[in-house]
N, C-alpha and C. Protein backbone atom coordinates (compact mmCIF):
# COMPACT_ATOMS: atom_id res chain seq x y z
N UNK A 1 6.17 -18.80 1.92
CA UNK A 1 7.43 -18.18 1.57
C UNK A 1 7.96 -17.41 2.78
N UNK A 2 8.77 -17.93 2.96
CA UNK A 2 9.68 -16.98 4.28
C UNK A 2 10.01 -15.60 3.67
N UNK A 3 10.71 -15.32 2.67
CA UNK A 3 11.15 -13.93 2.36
C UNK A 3 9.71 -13.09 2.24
N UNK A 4 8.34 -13.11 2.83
CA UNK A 4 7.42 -12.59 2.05
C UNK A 4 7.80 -10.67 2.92
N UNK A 5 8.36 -10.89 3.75
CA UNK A 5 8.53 -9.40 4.02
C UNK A 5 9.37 -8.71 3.06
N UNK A 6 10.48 -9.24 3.28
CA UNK A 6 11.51 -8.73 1.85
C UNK A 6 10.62 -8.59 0.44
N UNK A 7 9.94 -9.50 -0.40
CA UNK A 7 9.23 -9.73 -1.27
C UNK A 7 8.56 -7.71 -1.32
N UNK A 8 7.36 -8.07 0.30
CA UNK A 8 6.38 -7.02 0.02
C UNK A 8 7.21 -5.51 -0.04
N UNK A 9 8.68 -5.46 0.45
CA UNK A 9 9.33 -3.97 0.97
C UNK A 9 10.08 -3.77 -0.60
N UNK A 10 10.42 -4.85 -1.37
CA UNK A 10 10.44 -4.36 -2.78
C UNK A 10 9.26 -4.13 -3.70
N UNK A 11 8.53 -4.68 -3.18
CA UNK A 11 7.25 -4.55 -4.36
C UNK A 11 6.69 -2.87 -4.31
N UNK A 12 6.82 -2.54 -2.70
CA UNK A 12 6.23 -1.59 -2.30
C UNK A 12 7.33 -0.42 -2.63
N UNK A 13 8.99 -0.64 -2.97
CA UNK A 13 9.79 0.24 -2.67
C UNK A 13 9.43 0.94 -4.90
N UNK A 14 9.42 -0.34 -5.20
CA UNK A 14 9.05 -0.25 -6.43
C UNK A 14 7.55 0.71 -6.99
N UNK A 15 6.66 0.55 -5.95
CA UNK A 15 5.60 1.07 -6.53
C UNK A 15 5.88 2.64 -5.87
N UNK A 16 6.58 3.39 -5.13
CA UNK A 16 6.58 3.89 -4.28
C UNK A 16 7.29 5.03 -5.62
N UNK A 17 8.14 4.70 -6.21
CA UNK A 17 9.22 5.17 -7.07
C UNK A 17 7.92 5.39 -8.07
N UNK A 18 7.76 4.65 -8.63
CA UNK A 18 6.49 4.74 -10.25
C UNK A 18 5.53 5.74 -9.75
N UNK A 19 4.81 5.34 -8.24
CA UNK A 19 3.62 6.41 -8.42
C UNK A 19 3.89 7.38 -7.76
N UNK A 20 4.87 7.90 -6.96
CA UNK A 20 5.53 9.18 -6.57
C UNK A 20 6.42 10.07 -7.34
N UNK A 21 6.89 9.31 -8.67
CA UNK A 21 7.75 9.87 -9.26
C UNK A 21 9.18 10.34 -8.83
N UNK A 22 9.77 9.25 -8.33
CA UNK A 22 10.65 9.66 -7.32
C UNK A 22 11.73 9.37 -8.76
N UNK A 23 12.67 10.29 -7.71
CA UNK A 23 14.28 10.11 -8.41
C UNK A 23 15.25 9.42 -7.71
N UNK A 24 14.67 7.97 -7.57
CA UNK A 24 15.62 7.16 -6.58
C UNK A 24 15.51 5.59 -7.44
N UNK A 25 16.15 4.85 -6.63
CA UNK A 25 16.27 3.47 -7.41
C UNK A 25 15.62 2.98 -6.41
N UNK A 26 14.68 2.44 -6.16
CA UNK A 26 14.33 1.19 -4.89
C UNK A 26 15.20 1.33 -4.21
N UNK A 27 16.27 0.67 -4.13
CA UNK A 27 17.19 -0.05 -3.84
C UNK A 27 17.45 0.86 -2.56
N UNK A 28 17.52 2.56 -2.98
CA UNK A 28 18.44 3.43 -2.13
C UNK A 28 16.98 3.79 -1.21
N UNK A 29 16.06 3.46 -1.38
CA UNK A 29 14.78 3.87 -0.46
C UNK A 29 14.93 3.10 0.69
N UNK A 30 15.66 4.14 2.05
CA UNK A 30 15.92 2.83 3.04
C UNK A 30 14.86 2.86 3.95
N UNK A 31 14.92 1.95 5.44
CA UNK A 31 13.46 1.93 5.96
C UNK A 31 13.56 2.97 6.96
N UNK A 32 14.65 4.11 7.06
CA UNK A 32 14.68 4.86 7.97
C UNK A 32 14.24 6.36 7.38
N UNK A 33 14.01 6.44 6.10
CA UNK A 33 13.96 7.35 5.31
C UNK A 33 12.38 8.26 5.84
N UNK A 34 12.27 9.16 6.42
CA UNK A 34 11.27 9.94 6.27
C UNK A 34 9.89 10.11 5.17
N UNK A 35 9.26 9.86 5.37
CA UNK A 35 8.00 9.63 4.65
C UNK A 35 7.92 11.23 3.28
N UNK A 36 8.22 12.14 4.38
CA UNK A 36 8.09 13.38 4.27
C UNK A 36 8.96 14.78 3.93
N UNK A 37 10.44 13.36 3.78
CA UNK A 37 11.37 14.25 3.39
C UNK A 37 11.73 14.99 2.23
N UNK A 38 12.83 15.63 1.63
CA UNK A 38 12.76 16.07 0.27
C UNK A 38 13.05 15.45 -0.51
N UNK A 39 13.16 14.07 -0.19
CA UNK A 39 13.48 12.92 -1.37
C UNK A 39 11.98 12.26 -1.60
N UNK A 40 11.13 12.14 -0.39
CA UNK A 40 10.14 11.15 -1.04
C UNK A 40 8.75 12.13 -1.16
N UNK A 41 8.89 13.91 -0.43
CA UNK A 41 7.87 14.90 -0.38
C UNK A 41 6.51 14.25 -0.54
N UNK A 42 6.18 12.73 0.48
CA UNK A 42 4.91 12.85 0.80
C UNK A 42 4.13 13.59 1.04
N UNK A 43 2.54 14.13 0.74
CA UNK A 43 1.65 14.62 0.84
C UNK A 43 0.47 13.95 0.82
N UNK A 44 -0.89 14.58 1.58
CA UNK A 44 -1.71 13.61 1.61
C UNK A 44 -2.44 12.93 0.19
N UNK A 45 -2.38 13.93 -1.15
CA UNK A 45 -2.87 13.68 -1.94
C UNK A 45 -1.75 12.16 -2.97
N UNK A 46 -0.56 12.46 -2.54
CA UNK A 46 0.36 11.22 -2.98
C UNK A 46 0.15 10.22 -1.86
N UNK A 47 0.15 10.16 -0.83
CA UNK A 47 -0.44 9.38 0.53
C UNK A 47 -1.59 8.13 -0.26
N UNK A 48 -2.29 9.05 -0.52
CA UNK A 48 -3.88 8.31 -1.05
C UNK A 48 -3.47 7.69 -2.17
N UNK A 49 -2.59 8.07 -3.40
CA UNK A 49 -2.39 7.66 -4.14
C UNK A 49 -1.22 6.50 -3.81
N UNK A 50 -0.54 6.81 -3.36
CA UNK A 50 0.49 5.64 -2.82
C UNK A 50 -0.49 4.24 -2.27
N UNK A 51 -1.42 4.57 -1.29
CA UNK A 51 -1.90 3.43 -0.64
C UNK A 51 -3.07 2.95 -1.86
N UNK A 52 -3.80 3.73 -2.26
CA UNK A 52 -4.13 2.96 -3.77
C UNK A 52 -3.63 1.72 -4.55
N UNK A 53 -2.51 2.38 -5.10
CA UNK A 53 -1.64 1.82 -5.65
C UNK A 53 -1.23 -0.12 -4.83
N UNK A 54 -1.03 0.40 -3.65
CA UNK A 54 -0.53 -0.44 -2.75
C UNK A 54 -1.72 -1.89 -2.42
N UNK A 55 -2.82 -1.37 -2.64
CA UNK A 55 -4.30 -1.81 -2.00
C UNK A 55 -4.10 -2.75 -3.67
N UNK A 56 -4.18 -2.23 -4.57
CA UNK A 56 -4.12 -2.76 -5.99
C UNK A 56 -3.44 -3.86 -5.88
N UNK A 57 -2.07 -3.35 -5.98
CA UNK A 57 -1.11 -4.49 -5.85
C UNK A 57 -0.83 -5.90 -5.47
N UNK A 58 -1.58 -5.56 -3.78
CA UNK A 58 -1.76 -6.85 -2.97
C UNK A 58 -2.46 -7.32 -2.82
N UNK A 59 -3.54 -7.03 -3.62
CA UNK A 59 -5.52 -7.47 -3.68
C UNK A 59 -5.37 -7.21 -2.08
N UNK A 60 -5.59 -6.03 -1.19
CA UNK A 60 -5.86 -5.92 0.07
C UNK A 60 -6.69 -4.40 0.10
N UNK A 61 -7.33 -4.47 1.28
CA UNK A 61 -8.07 -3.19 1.66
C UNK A 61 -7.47 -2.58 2.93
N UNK A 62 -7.31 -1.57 2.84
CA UNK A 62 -6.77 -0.89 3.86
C UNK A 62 -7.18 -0.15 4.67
N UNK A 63 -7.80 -0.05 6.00
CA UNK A 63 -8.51 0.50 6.60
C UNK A 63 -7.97 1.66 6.91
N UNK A 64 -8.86 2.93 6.80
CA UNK A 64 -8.47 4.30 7.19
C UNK A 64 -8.17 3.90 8.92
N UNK A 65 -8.38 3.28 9.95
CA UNK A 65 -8.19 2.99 11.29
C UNK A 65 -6.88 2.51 11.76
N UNK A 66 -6.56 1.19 10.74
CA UNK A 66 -5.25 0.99 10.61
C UNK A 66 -4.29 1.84 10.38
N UNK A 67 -4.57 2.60 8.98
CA UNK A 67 -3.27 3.60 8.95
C UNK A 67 -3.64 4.64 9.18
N UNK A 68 -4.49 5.24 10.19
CA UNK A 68 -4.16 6.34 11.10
C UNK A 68 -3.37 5.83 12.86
N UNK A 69 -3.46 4.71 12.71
CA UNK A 69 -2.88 4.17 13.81
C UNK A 69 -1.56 3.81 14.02
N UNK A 70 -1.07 3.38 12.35
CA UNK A 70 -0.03 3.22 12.00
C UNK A 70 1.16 4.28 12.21
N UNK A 71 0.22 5.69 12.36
CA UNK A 71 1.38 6.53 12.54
C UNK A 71 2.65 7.03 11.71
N UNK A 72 2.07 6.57 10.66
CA UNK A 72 3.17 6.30 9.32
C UNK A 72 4.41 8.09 9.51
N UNK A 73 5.36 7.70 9.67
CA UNK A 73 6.42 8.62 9.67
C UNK A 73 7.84 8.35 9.14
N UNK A 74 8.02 6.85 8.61
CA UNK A 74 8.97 6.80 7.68
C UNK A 74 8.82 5.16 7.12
N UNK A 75 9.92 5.28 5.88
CA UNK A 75 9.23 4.14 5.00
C UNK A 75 9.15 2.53 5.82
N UNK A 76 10.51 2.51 6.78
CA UNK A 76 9.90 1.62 7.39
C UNK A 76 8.34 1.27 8.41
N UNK A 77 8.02 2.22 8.38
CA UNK A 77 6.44 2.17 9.60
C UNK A 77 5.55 1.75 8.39
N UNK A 78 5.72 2.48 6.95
CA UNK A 78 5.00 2.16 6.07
C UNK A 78 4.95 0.46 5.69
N UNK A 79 6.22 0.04 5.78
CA UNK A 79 6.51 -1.54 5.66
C UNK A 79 5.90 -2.57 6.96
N UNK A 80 6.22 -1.76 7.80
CA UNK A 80 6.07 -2.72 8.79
C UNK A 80 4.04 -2.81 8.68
N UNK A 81 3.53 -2.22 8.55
CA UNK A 81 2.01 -1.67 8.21
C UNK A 81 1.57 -2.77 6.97
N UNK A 82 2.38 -2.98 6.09
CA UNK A 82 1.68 -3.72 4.97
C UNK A 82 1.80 -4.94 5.29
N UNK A 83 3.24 -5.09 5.70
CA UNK A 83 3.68 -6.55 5.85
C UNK A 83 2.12 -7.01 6.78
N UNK A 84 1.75 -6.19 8.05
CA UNK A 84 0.78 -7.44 8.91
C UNK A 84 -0.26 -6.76 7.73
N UNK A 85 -0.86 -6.05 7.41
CA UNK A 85 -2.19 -5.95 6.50
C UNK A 85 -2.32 -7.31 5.25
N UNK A 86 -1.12 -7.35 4.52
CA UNK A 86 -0.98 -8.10 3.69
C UNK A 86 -1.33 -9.53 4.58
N UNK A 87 -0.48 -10.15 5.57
CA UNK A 87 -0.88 -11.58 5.99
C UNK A 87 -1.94 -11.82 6.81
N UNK A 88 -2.70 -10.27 7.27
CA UNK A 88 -4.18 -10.60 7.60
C UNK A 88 -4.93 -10.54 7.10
N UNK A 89 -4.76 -10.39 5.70
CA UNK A 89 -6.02 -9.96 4.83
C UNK A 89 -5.99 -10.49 3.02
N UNK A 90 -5.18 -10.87 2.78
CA UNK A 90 -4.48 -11.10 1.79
C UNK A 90 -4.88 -12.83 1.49
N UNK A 91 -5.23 -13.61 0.71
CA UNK A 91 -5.23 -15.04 0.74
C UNK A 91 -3.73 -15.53 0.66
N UNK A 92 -3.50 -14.72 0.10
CA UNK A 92 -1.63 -15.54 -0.09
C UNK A 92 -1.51 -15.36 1.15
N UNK A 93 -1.69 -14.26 2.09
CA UNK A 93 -0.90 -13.82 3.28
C UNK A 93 -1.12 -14.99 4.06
N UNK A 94 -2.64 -15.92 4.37
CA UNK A 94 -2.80 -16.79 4.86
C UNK A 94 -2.03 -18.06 5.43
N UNK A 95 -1.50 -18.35 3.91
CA UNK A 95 -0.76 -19.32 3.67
C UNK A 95 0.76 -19.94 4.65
C-alpha cells in the first residue's frame, strides 16, 4: 500500500486523541504541533502511555534507543518515528 504513511499518521492521530484525552478531532492534530504544547500537554507518564498504545496497535516494539534518538518534539517527529519502526519491524511493514 502506498498510502501506508498517511494510513499510520491517522491511526496514530486517532489513538493520540482516545489515550490523551485530547479535545481535538484528528484531523486538526497537525505535524507541526508541539508534542508539549497546551493542546496535546505531553508528559512522560502520557509519553509511555501513548507509545503503549501505539506498540499495541501496530503489533511493533519500540525500542527505548530509538525513541530517545528520535528526539520526539512535535507530532510530526512522532510520525516520522513510527512510519520507519512500523516498516522495519512490523510484517505488514515488510511487504
Amino acid at each position: 500500500m502506498n498510502d501506508d504513511g498517511d494510513e499510520i499518521s491517522t491511526r496514530t492521530r486517532n489513538i493520540m486523541v482516545d489515550v490523551l484525552g485530547l479535545r481535538l478531532n484528528p484531523e486538526d492534530i497537525t505535524d507541526d504541533m508541539s508534542l508539549y504544547s497546551p493542546r496535546i500537554k505531553l508528559d512522560s507518564l502520557s509519553m509511555l502511555q501513548l507509545l503503549l498504545a501505539v506498540e499495541g496497535e501496530f503489533g511493533v516494539q519500540l525500542d527505548d534507543e530509538d525513541v530517545m534518538e528520535a528526539d520526539l518534539r512535535n507530532v510530526g517527529d512522532l510520525m516520522q518515528l513510527l512510519r520507519r519502526i512500523v516498516r522495519e519491524k512490523s510484517p505488514e511493514g515488510s511487504a
